[in-house]
Protein backbone atom coordinates (compact mmCIF):
# COMPACT_ATOMS: atom_id res chain seq x y z
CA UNK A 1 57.01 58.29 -23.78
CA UNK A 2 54.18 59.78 -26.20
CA UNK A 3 55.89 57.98 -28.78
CA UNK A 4 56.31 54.76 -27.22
CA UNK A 5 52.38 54.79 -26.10
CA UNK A 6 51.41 55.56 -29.48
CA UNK A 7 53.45 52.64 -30.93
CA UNK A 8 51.87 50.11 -28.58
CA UNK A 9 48.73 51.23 -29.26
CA UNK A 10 49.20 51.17 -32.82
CA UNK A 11 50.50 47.72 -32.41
CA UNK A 12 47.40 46.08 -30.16
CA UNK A 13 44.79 47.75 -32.88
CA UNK A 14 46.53 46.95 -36.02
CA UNK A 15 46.71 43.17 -34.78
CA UNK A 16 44.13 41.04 -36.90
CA UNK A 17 42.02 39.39 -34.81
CA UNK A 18 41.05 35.69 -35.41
CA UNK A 19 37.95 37.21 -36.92
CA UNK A 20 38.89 39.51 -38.85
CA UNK A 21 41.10 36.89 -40.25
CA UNK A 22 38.41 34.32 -40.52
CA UNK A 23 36.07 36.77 -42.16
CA UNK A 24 39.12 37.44 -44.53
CA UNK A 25 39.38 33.67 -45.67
CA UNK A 26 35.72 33.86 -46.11
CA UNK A 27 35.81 36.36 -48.79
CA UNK A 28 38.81 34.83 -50.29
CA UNK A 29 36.72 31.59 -50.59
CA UNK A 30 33.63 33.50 -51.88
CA UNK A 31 35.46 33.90 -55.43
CA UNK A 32 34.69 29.68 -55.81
CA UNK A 33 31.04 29.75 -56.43
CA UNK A 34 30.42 25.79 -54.98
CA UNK A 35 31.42 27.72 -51.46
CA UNK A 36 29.00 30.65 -51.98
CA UNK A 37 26.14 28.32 -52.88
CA UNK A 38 27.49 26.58 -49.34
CA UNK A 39 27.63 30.07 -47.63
CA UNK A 40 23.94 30.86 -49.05
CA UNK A 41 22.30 28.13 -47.01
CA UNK A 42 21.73 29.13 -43.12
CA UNK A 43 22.53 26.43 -41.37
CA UNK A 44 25.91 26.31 -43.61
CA UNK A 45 26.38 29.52 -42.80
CA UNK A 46 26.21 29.69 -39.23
CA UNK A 47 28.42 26.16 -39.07
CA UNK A 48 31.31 28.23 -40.97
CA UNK A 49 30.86 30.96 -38.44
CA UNK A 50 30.72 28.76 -35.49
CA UNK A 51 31.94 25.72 -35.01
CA UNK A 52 35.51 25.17 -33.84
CA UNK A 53 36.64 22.72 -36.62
CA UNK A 54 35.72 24.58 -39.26
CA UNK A 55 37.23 27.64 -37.81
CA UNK A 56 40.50 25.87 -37.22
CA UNK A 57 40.34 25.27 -41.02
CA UNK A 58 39.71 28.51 -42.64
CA UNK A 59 41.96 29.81 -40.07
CA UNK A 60 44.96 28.02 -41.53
CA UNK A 61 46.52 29.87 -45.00
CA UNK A 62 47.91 26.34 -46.37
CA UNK A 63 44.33 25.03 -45.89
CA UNK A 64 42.80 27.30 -47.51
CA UNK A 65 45.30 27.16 -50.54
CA UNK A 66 44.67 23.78 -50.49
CA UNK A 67 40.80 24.22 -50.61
CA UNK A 68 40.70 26.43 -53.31
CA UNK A 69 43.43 24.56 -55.31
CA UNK A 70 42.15 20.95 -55.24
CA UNK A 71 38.58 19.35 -56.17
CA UNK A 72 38.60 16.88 -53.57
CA UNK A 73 40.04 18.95 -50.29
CA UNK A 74 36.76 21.39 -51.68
CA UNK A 75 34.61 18.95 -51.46
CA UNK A 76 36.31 17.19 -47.76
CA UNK A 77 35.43 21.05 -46.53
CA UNK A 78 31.67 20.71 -47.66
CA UNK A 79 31.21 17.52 -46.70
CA UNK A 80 32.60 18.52 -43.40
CA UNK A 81 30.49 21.29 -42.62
CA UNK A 82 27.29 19.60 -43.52
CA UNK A 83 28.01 16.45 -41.27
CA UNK A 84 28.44 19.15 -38.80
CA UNK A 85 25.55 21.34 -39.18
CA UNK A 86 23.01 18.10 -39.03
């Protein structure tokens, strides 16, 4: 039973979290340097953090391939978070 308990526990604090994975695409992002000069501004900063949309995005592994691959899905993300952080 020790054994079982131990697995399940295990199991529920092992489990990334959605921020823990968000923080994750973050630093994966961080490596472009048009998304740290994004990330350096505070209103920027606390849109990436915050807001549901942009969370959705950076949540998703193909989006973020996509981001980091190709010019203009880069620059649909920036655009994106500054319409929503006016």
């Amino acid at each position: 039973m020790d054994e079982f308990k131990d697995l399940l526990s295990y199991g529920i604090l092992m489990k990334p979290t959605s921020y823990s994975k968000l923080k994750l695409a973050i630093e994966e992002l961080t490596t472009k340097e048009w998304f740290r000069e994004l990330y350096k501004v505070p209103c920027y900063n606390t849109t990436i953090w915050k807001d549901k949309q942009v969370k959705r995005i950076l949540l998703d592994s193909q989006k973020i391939k996509m981001i980091k691959q190709d010019q203009y899905h880069a620059m649909k993300f920036v655009n994106l978070v500054k319409e929503l952080a006016k």
